[in-house]
Protein backbone atom coordinates (compact mmCIF):
# COMPACT_ATOMS: atom_id res chain seq x y z
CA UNK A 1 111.04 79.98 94.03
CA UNK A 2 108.51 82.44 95.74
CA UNK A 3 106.66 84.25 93.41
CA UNK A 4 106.22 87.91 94.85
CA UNK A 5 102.71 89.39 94.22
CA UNK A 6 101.47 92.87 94.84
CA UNK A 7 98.05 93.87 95.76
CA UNK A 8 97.12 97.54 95.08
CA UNK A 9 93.80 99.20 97.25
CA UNK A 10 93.31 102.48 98.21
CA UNK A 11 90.24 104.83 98.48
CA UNK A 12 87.91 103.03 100.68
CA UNK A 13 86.80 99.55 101.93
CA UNK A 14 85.29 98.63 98.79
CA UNK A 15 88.71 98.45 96.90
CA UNK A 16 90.39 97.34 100.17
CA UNK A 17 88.69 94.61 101.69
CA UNK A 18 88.45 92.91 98.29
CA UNK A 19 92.20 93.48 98.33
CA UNK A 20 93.33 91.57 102.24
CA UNK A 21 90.22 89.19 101.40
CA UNK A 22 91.99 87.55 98.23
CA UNK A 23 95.66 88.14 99.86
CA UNK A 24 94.46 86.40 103.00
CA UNK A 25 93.61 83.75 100.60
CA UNK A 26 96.95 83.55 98.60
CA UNK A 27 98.66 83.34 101.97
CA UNK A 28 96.41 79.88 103.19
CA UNK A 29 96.54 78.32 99.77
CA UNK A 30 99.33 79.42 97.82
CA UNK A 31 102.29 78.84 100.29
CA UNK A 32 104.80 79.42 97.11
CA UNK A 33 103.48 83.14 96.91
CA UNK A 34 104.48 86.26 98.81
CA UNK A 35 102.38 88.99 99.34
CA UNK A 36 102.42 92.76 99.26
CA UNK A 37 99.78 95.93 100.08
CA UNK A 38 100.62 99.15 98.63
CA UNK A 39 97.74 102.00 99.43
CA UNK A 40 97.85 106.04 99.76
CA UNK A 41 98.38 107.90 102.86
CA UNK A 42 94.96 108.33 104.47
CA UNK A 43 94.08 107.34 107.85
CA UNK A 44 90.99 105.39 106.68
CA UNK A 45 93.10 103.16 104.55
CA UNK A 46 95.98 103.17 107.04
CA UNK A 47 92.79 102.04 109.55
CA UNK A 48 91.41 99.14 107.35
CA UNK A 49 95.06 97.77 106.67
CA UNK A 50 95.95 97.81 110.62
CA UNK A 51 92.59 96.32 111.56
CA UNK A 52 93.67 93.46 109.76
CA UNK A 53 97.41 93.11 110.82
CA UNK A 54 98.86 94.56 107.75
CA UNK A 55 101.18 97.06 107.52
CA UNK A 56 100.91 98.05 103.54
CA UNK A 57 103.74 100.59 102.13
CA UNK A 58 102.36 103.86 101.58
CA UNK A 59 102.21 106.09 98.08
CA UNK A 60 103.09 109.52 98.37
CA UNK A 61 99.67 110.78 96.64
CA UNK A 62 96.48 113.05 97.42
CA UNK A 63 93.41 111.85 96.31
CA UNK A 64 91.62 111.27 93.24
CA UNK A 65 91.66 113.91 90.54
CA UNK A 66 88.12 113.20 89.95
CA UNK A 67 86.74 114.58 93.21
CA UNK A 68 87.34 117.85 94.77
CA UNK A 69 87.07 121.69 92.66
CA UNK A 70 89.61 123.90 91.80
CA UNK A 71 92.80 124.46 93.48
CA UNK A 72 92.37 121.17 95.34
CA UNK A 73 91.17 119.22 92.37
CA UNK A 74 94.85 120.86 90.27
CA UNK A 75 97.00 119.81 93.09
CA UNK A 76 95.24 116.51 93.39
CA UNK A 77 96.06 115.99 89.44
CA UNK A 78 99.59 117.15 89.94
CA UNK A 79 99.57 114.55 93.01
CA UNK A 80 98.56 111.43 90.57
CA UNK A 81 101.19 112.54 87.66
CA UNK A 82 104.13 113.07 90.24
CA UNK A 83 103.21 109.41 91.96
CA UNK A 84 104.12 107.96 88.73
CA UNK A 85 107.78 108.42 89.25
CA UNK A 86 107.26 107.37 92.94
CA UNK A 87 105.61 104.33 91.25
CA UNK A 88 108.46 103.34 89.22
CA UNK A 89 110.66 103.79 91.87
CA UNK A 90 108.60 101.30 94.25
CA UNK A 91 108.47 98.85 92.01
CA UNK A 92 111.98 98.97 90.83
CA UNK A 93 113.15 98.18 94.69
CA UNK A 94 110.31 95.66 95.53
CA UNK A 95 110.25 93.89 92.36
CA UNK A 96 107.30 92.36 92.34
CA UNK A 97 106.29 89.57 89.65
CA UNK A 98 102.99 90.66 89.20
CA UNK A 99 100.34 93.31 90.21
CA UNK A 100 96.86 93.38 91.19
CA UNK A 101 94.80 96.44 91.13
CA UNK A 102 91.47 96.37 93.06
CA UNK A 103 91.13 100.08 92.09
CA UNK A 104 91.19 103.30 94.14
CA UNK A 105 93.00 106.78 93.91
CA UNK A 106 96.07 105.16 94.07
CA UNK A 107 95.85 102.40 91.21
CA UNK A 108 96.60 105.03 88.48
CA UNK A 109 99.78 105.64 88.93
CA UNK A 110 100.61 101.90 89.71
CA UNK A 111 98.95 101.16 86.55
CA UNK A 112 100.90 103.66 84.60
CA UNK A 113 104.26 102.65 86.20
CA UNK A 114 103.30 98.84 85.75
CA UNK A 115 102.75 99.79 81.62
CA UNK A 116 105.78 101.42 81.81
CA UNK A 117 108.33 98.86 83.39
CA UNK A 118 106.43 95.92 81.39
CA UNK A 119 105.35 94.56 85.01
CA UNK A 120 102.48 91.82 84.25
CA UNK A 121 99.39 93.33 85.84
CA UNK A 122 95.81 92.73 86.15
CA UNK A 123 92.19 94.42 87.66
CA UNK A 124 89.58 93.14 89.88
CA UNK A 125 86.87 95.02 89.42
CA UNK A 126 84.26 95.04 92.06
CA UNK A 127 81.20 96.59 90.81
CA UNK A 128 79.25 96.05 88.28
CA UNK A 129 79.75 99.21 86.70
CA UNK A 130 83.55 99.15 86.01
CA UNK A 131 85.50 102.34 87.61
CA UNK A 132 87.66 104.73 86.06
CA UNK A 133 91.25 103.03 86.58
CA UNK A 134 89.07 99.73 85.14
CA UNK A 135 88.16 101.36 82.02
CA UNK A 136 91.49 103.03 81.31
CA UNK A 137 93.28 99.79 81.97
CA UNK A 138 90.91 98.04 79.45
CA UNK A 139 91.74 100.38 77.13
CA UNK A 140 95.60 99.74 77.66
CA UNK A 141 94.42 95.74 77.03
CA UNK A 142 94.76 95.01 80.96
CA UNK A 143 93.25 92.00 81.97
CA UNK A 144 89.81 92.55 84.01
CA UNK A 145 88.50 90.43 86.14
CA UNK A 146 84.56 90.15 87.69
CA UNK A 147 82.67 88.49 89.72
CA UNK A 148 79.75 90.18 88.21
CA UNK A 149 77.64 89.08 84.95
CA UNK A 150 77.98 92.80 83.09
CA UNK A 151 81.01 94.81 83.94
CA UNK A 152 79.60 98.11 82.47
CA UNK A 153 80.46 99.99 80.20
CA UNK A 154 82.81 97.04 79.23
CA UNK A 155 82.05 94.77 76.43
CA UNK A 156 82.14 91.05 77.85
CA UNK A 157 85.05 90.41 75.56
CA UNK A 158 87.11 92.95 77.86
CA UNK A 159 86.73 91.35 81.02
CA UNK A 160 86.56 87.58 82.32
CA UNK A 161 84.31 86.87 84.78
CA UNK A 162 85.50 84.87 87.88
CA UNK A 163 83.55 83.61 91.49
């Protein structure tokens, strides 16, 4: 029985090289596991995914709620809550076993929708200073992974450090 694993990268190459680095893996050593890409909508991302043969499904979203100032920074909010739905929806028709977020604008939602359909899911967390979707799936008791010593502002009981 294949076991059906998505990876979830968005934002930049820091959250999405991480991402096809460790799929690319699962595919040479893990022959029992499918794997999926799910990012947002920005040519960038769209970019890094095609440079490396993959053609990832695409979340209807903006852009992080954290950046950007008024008008764009409401609709950008608006953006994340309504990709929720869009969320649950994806993952009701791919049905994926599990879920790996490697962080980015688009991890919220997944993370919410994961919570929401009881979808296992965990975080690898790149830096050493854990991002926002990091520390708000810590809170929800996620399981974060590191290859770092300190994955700040987490506690080391909050994380498990791998690599």
């Amino acid at each position: 029985m294949t076991t059906r694993l998505l990876l979830v990268a968005g934002g930049t190459g820091g959250h999405i090289w991480p991402a096809i680095s460790f799929g690319q893996w699962i595919g040479k050593n893990k022959p029992d596991v499918s794997v999926s890409y799910i990012c947002g909508r920005r040519p960038l991302e769209l970019e890094i995914y095609s440079s490396a043969g993959i053609e990832p499904y695409k979340l209807q979203i903006e852009g992080s709620p954290f950046s950007g100032h008024g008008l764009d920074k409401l609709k950008r909010t608006y953006s994340q809550l309504s990709s929720v739905k869009g969320s649950i929806n994806f993952l009701r028709f791919s049905a994926p076993d599990c879920v790996l977020l490697f962080g980015g604008y688009v991890s919220f939602p997944m993370l919410l929708a994961c919570k929401i359909l009881r979808i296992p899911f965990a975080v690898h967390e790149q830096n050493a200073y854990a991002g926002k979707v990091s520390r708000i799936a810590s809170k929800m008791g996620a399981e974060i992974f590191s290859g770092w010593r300190e994955c700040l502002p987490l506690p080391s009981s909050k994380y498990t450090r791998i690599g």
